[in-house]
Protein backbone atom coordinates (compact mmCIF):
# COMPACT_ATOMS: atom_id res chain seq x y z
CA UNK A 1 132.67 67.55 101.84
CA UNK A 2 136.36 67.63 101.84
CA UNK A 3 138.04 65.57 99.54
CA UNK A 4 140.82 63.08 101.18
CA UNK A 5 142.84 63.30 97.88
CA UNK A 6 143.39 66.42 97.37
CA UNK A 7 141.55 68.63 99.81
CA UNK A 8 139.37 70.65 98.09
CA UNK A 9 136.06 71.54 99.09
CA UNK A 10 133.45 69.61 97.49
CA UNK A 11 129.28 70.84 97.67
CA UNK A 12 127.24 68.67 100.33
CA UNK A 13 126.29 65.51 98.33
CA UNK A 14 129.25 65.24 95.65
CA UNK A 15 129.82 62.10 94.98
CA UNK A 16 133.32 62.61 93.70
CA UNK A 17 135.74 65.48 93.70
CA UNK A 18 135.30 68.15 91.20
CA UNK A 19 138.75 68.92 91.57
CA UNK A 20 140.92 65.70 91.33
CA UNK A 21 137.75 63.26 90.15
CA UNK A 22 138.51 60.97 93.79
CA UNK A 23 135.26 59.32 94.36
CA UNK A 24 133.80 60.77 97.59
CA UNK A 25 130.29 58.86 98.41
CA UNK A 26 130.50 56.20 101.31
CA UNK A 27 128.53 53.71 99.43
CA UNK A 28 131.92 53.33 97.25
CA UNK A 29 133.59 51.53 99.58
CA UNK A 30 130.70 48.71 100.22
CA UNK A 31 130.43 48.89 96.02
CA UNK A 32 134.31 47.85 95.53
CA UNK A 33 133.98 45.30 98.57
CA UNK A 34 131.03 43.10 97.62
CA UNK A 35 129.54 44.72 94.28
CA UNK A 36 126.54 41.65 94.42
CA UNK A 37 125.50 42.64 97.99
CA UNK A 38 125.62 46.49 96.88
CA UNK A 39 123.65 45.16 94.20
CA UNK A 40 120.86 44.00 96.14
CA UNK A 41 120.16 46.79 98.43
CA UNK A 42 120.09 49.22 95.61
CA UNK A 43 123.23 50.20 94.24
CA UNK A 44 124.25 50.14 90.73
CA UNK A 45 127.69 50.46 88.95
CA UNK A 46 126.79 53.68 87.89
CA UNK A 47 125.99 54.84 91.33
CA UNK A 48 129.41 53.64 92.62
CA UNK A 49 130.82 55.98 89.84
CA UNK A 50 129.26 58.96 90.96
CA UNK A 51 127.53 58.80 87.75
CA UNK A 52 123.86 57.66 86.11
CA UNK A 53 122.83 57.65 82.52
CA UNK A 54 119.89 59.62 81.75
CA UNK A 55 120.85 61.82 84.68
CA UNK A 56 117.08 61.81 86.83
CA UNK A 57 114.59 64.37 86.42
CA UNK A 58 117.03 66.27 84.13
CA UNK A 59 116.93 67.30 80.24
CA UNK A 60 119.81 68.83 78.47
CA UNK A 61 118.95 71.80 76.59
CA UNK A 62 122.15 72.78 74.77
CA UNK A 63 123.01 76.59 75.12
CA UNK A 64 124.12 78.68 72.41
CA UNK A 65 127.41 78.08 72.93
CA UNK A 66 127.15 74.23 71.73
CA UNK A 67 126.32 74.78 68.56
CA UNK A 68 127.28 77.89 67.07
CA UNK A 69 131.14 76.86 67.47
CA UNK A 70 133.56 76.39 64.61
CA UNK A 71 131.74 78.26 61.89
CA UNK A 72 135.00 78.25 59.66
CA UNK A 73 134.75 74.44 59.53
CA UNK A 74 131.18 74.21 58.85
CA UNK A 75 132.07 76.56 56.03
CA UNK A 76 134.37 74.54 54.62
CA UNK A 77 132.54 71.46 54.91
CA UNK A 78 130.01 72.90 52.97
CA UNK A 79 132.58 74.15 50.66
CA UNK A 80 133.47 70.45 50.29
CA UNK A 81 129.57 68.81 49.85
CA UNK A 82 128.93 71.65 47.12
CA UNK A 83 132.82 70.62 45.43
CA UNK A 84 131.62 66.80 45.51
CA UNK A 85 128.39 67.78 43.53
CA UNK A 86 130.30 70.59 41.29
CA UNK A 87 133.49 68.27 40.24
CA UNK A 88 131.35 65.28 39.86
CA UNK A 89 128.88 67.20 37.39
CA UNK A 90 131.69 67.90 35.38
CA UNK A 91 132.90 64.82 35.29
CA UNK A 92 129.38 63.67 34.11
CA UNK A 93 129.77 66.23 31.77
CA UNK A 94 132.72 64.67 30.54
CA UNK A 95 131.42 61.17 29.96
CA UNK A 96 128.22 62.47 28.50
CA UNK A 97 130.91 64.58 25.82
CA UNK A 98 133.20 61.10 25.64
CA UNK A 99 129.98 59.06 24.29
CA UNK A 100 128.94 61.62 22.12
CA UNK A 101 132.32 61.88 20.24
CA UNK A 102 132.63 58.57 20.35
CA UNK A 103 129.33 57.55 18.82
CA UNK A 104 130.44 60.36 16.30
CA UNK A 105 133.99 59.16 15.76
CA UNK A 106 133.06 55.61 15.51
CA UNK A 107 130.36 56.04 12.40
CA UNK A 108 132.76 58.54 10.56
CA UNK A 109 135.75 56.42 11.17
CA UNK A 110 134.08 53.30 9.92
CA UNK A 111 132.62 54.89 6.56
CA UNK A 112 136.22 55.96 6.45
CA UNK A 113 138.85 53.08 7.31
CA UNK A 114 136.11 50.13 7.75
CA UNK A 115 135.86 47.41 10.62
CA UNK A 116 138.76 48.66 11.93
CA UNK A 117 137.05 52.20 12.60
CA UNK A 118 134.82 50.17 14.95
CA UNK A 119 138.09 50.56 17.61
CA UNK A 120 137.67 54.04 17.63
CA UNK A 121 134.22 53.56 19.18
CA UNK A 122 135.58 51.29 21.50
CA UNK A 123 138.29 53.93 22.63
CA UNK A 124 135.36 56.28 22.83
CA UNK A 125 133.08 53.74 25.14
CA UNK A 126 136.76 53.04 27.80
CA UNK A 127 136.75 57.02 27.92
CA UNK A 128 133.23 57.54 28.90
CA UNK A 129 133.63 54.33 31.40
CA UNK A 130 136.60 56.35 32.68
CA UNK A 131 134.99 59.66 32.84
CA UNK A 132 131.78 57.60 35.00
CA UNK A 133 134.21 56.33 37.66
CA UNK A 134 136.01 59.24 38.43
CA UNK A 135 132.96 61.22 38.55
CA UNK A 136 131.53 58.71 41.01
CA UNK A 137 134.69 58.66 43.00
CA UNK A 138 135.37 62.25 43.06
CA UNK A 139 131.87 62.54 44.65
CA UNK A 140 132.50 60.20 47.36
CA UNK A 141 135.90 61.78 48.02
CA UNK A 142 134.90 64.93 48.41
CA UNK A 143 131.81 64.09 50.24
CA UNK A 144 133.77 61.95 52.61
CA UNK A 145 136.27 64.88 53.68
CA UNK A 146 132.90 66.61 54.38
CA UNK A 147 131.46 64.06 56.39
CA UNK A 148 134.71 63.99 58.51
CA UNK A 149 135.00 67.38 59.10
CA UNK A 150 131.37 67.43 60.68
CA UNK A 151 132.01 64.22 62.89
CA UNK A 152 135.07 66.11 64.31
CA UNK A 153 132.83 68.77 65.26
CA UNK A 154 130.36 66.35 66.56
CA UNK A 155 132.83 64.30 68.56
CA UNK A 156 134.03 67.74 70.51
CA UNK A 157 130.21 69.03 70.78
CA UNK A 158 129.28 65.76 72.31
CA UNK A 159 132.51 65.85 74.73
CA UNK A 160 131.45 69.23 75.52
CA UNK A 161 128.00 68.32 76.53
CA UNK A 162 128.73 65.38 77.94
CA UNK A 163 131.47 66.62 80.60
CA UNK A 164 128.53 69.58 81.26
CA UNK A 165 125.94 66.89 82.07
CA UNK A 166 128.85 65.17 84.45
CA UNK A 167 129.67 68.44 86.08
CA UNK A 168 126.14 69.58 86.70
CA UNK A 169 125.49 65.61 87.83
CA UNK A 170 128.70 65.72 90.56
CA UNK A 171 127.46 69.07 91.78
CA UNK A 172 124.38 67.92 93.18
């Protein structure tokens, strides 16, 4: 079928051009008119569209080529997830170091200067608070630029199969 847009030849049954996207099917026409009465006989919006979601009587099988793209940014989002667990650790690490010198401080500085070494301890509890929230935020930071990295890569995988389900689907 020969598109009226722009002229290319389309396969027997195309319901729009592969070419220029220019719907092709004759049922279009009776779809734009009176969508209610196309409605009735049969026709959905999809079918106006040259388009129908789950295609019939067809199941995507993705090829190799779907998901074995963009190793280098799998890598580094990996590279990112093991960062969030590594820096956060540390972090931990940190607190876990804070409390200790601060239980330490606190009793040494009290036998030494009184009530008033009790601040010490104090100091020592705000550092280990400190060293908790940046562990936990450092994790979700991290983690986060992970996460977006591998949505990216979903977002162009499922563009990719998607406009291979809607080529196969226009070709008949």
């Amino acid at each position: 079928m020969k598109c009226p847009h722009c002229g290319n030849l389309n396969p027997d049954g195309a319901k729009a051009c592969v070419l220029c996207g220019q719907m092709l099917s004759p049922d279009f026409g009776a779809y734009q008119q009176n969508p209610q009465a196309a409605s009735s006989q049969g026709y959905r919006a999809g079918d106006a569209i040259g388009v129908s979601f789950p295609p019939p009587n067809r199941s995507f099988s993705p090829d190799a080529n779907t998901t074995k793209k963009y190793k280098a940014l799998r890598l580094i989002a990996v590279i990112y997830k093991v960062l969030a667990f590594v820096v956060s650790g540390l972090y931990l690490l940190m607190a876990v170091v804070s409390l200790f010198f601060a239980m330490a401080g606190a009793s040494s500085a009290r036998r030494e200067f009184g009530e008033l070494g009790a601040v010490f301890g104090l100091y020592g509890i705000f550092g280990t608070i400190f060293w908790l929230f940046s562990a936990a935020f450092a994790f979700l930071f991290f983690y986060a630029i992970a996460e977006a990295i591998y949505v990216v890569i979903d977002i162009e995988e499922n563009t990719r199969v998607t406009n291979k389900l809607l080529l196969d689907r226009l070709r008949g």
